[in-house]
C-alpha atoms as a PDB file:
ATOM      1  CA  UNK A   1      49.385 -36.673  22.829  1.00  0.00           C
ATOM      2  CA  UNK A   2      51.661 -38.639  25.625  1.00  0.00           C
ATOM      3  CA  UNK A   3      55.201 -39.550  25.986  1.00  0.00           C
ATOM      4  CA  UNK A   4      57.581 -41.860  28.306  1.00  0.00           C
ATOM      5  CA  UNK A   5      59.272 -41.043  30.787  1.00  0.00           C
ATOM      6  CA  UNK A   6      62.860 -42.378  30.426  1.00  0.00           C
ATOM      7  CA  UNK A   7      63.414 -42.744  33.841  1.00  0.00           C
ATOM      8  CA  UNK A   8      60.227 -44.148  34.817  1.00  0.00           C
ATOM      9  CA  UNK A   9      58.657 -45.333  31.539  1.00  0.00           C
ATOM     10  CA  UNK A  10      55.365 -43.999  32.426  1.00  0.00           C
ATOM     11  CA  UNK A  11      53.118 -42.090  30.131  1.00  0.00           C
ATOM     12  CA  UNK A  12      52.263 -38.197  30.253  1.00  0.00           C
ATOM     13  CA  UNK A  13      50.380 -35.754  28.994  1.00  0.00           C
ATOM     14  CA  UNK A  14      52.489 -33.142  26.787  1.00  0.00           C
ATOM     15  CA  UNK A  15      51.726 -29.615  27.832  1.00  0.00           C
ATOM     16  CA  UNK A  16      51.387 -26.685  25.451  1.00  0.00           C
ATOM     17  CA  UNK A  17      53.639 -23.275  25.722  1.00  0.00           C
ATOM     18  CA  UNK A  18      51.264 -22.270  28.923  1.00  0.00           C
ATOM     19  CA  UNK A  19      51.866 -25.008  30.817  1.00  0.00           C
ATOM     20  CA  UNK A  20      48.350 -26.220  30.145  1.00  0.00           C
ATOM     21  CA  UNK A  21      47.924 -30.293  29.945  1.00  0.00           C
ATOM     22  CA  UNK A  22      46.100 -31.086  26.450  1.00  0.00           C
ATOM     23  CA  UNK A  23      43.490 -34.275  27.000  1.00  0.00           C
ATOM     24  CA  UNK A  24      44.978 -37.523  25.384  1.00  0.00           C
ATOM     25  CA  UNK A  25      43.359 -38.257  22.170  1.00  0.00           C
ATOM     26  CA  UNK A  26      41.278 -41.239  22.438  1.00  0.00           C
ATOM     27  CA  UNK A  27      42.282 -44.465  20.854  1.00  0.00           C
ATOM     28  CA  UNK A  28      40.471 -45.238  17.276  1.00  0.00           C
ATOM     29  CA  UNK A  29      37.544 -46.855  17.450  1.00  0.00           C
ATOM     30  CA  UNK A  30      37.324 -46.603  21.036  1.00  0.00           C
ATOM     31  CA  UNK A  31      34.492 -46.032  22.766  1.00  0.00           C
ATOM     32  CA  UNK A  32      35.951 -42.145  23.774  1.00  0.00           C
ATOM     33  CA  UNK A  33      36.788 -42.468  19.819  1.00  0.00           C
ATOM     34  CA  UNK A  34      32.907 -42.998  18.921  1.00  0.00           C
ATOM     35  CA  UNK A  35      31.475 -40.462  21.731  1.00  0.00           C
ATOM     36  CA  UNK A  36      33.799 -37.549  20.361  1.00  0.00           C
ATOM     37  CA  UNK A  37      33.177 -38.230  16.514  1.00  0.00           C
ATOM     38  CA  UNK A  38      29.263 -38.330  17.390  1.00  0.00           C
ATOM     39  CA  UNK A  39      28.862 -35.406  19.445  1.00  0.00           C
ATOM     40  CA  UNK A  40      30.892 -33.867  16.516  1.00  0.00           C
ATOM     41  CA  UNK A  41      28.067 -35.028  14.151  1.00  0.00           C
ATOM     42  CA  UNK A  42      25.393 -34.313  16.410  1.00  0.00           C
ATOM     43  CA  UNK A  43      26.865 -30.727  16.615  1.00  0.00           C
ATOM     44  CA  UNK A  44      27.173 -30.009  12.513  1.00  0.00           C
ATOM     45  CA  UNK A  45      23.127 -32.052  11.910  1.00  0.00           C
ATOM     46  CA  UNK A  46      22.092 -29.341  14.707  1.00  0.00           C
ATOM     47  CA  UNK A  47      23.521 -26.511  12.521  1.00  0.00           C
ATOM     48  CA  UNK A  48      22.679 -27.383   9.413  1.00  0.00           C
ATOM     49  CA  UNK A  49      18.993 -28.072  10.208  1.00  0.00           C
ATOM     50  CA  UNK A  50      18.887 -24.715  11.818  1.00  0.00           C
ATOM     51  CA  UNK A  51      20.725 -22.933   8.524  1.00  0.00           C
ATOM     52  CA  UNK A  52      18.185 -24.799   6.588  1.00  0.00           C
ATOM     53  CA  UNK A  53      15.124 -24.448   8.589  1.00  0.00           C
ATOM     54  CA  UNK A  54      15.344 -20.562   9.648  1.00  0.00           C
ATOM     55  CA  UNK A  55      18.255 -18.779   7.062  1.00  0.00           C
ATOM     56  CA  UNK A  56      18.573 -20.178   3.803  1.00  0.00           C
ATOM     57  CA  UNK A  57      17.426 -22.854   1.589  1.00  0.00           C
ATOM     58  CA  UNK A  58      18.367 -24.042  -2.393  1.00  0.00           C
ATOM     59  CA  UNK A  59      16.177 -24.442  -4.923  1.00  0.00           C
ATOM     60  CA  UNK A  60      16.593 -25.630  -8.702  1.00  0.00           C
ATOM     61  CA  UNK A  61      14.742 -24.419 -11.690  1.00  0.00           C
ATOM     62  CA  UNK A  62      12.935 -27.241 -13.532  1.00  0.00           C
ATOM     63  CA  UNK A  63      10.046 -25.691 -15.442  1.00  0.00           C
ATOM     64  CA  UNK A  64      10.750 -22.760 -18.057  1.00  0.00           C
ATOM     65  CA  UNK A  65       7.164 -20.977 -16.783  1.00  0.00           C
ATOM     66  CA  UNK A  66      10.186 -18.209 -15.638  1.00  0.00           C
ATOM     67  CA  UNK A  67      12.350 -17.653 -19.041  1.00  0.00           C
ATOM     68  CA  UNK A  68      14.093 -15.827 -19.341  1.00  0.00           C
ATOM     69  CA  UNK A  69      14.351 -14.344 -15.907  1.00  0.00           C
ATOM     70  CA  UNK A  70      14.937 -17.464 -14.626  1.00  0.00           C
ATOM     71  CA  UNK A  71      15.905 -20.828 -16.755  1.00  0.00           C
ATOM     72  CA  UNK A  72      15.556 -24.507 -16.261  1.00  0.00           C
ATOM     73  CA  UNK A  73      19.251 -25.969 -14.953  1.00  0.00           C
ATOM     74  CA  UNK A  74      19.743 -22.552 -12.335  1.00  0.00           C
ATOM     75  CA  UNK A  75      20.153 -23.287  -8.874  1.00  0.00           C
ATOM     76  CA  UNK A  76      19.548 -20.578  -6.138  1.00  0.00           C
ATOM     77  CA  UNK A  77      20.335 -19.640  -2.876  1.00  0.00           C
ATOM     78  CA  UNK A  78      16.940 -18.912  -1.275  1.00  0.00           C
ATOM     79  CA  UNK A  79      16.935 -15.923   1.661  1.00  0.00           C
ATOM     80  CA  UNK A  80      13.944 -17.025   4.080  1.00  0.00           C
ATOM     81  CA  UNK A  81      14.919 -15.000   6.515  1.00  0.00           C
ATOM     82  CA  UNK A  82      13.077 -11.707   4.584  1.00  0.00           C
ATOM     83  CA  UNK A  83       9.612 -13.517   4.835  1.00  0.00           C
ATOM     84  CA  UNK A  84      10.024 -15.486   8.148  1.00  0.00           C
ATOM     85  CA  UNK A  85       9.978 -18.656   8.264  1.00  0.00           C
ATOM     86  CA  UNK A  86       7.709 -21.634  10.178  1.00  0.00           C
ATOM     87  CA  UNK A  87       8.870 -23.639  13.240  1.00  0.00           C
ATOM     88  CA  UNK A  88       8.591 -27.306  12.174  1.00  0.00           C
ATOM     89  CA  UNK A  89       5.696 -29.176  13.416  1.00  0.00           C
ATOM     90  CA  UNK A  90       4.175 -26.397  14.260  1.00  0.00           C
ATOM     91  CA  UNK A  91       1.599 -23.477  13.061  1.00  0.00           C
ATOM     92  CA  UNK A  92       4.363 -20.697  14.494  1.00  0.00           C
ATOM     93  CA  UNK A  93       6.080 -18.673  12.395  1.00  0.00           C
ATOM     94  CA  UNK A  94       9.264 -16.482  12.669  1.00  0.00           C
ATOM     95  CA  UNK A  95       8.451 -13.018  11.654  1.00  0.00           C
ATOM     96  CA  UNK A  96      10.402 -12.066   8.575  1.00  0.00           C
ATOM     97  CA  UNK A  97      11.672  -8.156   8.171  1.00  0.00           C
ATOM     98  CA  UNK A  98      10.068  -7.778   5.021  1.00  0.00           C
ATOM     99  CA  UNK A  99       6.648  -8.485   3.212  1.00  0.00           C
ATOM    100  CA  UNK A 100       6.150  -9.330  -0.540  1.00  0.00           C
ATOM    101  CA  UNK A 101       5.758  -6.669  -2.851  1.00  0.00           C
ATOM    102  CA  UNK A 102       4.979  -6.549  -6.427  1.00  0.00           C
ATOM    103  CA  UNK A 103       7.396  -7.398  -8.884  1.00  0.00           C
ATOM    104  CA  UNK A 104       8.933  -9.797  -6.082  1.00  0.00           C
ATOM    105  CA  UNK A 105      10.174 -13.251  -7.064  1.00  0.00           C
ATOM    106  CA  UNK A 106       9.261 -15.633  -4.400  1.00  0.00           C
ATOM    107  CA  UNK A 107       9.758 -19.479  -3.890  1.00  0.00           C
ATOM    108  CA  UNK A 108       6.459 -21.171  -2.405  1.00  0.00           C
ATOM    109  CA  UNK A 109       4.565 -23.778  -1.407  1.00  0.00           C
ATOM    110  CA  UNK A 110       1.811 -25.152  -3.620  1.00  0.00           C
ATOM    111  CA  UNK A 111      -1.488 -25.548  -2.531  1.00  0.00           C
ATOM    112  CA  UNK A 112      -2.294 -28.093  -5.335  1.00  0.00           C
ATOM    113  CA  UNK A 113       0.248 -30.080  -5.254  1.00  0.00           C
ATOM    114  CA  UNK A 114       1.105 -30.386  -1.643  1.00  0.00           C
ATOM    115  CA  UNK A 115       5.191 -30.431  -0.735  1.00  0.00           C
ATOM    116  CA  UNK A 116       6.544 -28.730  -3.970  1.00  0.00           C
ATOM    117  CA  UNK A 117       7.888 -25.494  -3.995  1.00  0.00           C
ATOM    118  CA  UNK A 118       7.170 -23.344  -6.722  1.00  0.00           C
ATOM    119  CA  UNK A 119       8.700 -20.098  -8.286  1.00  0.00           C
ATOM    120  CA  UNK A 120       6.974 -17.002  -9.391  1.00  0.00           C
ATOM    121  CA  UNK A 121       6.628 -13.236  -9.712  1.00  0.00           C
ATOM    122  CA  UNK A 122       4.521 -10.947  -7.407  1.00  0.00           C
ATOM    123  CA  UNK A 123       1.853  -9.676  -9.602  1.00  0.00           C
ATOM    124  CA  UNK A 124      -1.114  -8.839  -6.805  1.00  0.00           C
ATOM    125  CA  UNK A 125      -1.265  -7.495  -3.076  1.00  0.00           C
ATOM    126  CA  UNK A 126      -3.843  -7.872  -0.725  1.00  0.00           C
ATOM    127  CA  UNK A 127      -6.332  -4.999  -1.843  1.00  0.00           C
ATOM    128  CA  UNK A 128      -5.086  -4.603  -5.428  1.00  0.00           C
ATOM    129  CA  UNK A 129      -7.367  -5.524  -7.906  1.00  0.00           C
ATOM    130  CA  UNK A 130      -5.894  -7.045 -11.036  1.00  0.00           C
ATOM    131  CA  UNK A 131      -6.940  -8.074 -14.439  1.00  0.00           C
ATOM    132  CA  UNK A 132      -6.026  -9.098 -17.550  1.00  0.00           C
ATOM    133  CA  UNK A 133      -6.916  -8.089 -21.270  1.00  0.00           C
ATOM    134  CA  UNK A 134      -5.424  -8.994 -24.466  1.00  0.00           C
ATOM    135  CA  UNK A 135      -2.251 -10.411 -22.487  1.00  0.00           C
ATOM    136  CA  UNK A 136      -2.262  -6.814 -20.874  1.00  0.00           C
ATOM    137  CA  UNK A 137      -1.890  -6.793 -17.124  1.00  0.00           C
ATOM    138  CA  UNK A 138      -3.839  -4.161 -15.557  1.00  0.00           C
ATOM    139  CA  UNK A 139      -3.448  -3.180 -11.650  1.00  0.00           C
ATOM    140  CA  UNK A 140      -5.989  -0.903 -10.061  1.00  0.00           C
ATOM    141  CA  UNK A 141      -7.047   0.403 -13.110  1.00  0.00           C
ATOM    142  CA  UNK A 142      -3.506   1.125 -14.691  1.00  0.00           C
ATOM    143  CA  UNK A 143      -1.651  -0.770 -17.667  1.00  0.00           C
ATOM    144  CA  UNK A 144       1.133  -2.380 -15.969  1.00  0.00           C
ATOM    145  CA  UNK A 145       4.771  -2.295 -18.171  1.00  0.00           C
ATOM    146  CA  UNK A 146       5.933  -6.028 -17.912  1.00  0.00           C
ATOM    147  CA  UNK A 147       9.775  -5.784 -19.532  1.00  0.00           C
ATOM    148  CA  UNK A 148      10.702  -8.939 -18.079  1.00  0.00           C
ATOM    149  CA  UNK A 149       7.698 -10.754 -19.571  1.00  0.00           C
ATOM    150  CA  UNK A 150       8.234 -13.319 -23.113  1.00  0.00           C
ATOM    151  CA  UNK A 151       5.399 -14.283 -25.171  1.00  0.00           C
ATOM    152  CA  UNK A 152       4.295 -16.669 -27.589  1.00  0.00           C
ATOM    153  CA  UNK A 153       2.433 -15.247 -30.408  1.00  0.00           C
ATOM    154  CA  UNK A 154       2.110 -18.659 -31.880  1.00  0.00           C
ATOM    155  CA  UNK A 155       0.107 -20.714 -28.472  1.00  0.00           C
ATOM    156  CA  UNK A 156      -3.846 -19.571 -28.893  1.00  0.00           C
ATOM    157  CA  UNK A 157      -5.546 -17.935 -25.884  1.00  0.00           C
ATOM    158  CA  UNK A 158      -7.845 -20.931 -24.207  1.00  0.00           C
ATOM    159  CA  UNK A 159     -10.289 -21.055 -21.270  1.00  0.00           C
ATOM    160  CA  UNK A 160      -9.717 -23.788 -18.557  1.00  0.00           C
ATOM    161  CA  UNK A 161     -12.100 -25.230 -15.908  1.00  0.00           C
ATOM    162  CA  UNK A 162      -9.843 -24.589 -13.280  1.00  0.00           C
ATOM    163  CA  UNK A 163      -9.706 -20.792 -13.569  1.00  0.00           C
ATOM    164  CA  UNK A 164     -13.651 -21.336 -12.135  1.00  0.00           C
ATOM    165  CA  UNK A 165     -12.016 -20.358  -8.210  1.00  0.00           C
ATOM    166  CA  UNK A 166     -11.999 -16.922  -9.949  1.00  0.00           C
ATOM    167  CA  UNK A 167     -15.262 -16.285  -9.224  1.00  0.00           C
ATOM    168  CA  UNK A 168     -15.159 -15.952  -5.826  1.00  0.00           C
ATOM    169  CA  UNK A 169     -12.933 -12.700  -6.196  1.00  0.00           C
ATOM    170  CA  UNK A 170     -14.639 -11.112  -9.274  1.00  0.00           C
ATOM    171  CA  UNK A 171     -15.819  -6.958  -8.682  1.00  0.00           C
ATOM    172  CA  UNK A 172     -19.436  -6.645  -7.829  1.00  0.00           C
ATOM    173  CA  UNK A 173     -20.266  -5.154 -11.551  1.00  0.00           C
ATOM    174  CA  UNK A 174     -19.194  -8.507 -13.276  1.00  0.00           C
ATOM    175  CA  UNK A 175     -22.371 -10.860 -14.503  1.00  0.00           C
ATOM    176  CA  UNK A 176     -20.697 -13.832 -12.855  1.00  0.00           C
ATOM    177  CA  UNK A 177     -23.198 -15.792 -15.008  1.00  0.00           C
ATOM    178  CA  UNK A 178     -21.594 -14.680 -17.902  1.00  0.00           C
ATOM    179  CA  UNK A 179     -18.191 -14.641 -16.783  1.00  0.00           C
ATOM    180  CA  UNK A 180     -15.732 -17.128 -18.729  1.00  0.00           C
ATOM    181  CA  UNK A 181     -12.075 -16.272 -17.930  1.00  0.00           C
ATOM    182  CA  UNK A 182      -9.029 -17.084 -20.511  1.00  0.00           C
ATOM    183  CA  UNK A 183      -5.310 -17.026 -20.383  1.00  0.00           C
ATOM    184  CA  UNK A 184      -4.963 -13.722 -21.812  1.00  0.00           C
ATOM    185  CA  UNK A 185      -8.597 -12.485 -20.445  1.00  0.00           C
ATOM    186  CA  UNK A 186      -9.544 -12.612 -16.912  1.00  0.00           C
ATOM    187  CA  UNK A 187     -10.959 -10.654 -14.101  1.00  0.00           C
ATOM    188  CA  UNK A 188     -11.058  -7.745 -12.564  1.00  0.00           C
ATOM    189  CA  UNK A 189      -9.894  -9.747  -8.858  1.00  0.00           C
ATOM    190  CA  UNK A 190      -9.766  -8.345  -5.843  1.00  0.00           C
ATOM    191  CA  UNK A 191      -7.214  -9.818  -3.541  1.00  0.00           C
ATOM    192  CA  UNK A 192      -8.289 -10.243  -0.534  1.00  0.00           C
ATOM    193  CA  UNK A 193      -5.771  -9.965   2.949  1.00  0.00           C
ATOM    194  CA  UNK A 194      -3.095 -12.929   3.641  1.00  0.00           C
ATOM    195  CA  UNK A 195      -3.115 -13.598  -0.443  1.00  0.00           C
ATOM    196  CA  UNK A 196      -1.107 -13.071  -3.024  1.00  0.00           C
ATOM    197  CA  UNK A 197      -1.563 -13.253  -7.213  1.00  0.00           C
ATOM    198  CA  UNK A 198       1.663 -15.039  -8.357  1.00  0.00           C
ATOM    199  CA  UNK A 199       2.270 -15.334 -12.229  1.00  0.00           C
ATOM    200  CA  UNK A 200       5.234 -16.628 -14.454  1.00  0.00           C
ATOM    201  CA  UNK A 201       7.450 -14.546 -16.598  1.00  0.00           C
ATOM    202  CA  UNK A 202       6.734 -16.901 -19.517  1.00  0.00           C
ATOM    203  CA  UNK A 203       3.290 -16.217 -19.637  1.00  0.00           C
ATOM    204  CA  UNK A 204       1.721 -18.799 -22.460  1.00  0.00           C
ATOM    205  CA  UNK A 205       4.211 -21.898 -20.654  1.00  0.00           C
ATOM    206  CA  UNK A 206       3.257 -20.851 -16.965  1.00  0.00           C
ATOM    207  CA  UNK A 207       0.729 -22.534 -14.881  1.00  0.00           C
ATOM    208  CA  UNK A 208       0.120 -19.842 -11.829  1.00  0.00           C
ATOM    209  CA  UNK A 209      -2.450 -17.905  -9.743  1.00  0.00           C
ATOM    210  CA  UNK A 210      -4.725 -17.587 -13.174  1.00  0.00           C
ATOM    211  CA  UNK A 211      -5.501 -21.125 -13.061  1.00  0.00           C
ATOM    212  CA  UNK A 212      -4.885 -22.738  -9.387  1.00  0.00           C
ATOM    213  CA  UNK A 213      -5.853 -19.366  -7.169  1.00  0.00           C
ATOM    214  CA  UNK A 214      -4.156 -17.417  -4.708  1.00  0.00           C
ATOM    215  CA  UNK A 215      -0.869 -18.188  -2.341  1.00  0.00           C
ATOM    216  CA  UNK A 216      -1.239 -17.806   1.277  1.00  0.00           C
ATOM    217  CA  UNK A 217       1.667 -15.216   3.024  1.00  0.00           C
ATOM    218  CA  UNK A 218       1.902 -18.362   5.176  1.00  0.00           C
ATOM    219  CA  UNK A 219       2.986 -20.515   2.374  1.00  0.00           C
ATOM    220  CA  UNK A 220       5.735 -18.791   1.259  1.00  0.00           C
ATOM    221  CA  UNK A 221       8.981 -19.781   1.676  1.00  0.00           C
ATOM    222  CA  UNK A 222      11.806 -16.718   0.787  1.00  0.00           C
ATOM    223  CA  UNK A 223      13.041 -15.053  -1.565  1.00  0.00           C
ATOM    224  CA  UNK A 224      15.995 -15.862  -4.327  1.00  0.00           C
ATOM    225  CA  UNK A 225      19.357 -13.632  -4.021  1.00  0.00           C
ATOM    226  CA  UNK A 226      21.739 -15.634  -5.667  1.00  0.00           C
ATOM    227  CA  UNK A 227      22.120 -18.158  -8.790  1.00  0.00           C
ATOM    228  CA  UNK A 228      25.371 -20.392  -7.243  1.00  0.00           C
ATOM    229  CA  UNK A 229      25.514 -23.186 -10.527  1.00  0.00           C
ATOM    230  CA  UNK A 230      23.506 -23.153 -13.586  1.00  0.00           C
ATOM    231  CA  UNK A 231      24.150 -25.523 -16.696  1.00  0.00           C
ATOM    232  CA  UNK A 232      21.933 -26.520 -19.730  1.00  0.00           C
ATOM    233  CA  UNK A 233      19.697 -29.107 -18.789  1.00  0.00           C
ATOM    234  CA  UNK A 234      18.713 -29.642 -22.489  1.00  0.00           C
ATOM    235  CA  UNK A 235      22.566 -29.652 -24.367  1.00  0.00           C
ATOM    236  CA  UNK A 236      23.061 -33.040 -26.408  1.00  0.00           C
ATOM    237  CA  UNK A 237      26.463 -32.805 -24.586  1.00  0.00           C
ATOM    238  CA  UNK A 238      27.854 -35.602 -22.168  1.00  0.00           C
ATOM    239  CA  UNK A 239      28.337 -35.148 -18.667  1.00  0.00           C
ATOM    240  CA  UNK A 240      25.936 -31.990 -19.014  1.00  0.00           C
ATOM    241  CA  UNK A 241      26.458 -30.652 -15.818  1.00  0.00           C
ATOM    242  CA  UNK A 242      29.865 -30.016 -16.558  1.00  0.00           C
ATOM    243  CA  UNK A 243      30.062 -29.643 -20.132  1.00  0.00           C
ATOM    244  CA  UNK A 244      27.395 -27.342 -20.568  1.00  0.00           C
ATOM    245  CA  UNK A 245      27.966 -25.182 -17.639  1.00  0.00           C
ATOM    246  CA  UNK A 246      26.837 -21.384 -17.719  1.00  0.00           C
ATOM    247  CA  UNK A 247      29.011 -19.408 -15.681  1.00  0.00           C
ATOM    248  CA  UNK A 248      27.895 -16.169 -16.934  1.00  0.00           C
ATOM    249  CA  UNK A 249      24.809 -16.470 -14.720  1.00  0.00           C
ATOM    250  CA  UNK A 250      26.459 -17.273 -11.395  1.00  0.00           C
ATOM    251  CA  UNK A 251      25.909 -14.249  -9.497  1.00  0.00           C
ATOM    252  CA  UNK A 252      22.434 -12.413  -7.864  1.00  0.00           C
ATOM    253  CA  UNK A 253      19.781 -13.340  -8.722  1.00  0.00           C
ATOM    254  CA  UNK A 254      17.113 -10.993 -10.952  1.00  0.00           C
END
């Protein structure tokens, strides 16, 4: 900021309590003007793609293969600084200070359908063996008690073609000539190091590890702490976003 000296009429720089000159702010649109405003830019692109890249990272629900841990319309903050995270453009990773374990919910990437991020619940560690009977999840020989789980009495258990990677992992004293996996009846797996079995909480409306296979450590992404906006994706309502907001699940995530 300048002023005029009456006596002179030139221009000078005001000074600040300390004496200390303060640089003249540039004229607008001035080529100083431009240079400031893009090394301010530059400066806030460089820290966001950093907060993005290394600390955190959103994600929405669209798919109800969580309910009702998770429903469609909730958007979360996603901590990857638990897991580590990769450097872009490379094969590095940062090391994370944690490592999955079960019951974790963890955000993704998907093997079969490269650059989407999927949600799901840790269900398998390297070295468990898991299986499945009668919709009853079994881990290393022991019933596992599932409270967050829904079912669907009404959807029929099915076999699918894809849950043929399965075979690969199957315990030695399984006829793998015989073997024909279901939704509800599958396995015994063993998991082998570096993967993880992932399944949905809504087990008859989830595609997961049953059917496309195991997740790499390397492919996942973080973990979710925090739900930040949520609405009702499916209200008749107008303006849904607003109108059928759900503030009672703002807050950490499950």
């Amino acid at each position: 900021m300048t002023r005029k000296d009456k006596s002179t009429g030139d221009e000078s720089a005001e000074t600040n309590d300390g004496g200390k000159k303060r640089r003249p702010l540039p004229e607008r649109f001035s080529k100083e003007w431009f240079v400031d405003w893009g090394r301010t830019l530059l400066f806030a692109a460089i820290i966001f793609v950093v907060f993005r890249t290394f600390l955190l990272a959103t994600f929405v629900i669209t798919s109800g293969s969580m309910e009702n841990t998770l429903l469609v319309g909730d958007f979360l903050l996603v901590n990857k600084t638990s897991l580590g995270s990769r450097i872009p453009g490379t094969s590095l990773r940062i090391p994370g200070y944690a490592e999955p374990e079960h019951n974790d919910i963890i955000v993704f990437r998907a093997d079969h359908a490269p650059g989407l991020d999927i949600v799901k619940r840790t269900i398998g560690l390297p070295g468990d063996t898991v299986s499945m009977t009668d919709a009853q999840l079994f881990r290393n020989a022991q019933a596992v008690d599932e409270p967050y789980v829904i079912h669907n009495p009404r959807v029929a258990d099915m076999s699918d073609p894809d849950m043929a990677w399965q075979l690969e992992y199957l315990v030695s004293s399984v006829d793998r000539a015989t073997y024909r996996p279901t939704r509800d009846n599958w396995g015994p797996l063993v998991i082998p190091e570096e993967r993880f079995f992932m399944m949905g909480d809504n087990r008859e409306a989830s595609l997961d590890s049953r059917y496309w296979g195991l997740v790499e450590r390397r492919k996942m992404r973080g973990e979710p702490i925090f739900i930040y906006y949520s609405y009702d994706r499916n209200a008749l309502k107008p303006i849904r976003f607003l109108t059928a907001m759900r503030p009672g699940r703002i807050g950490p995530s499950p």
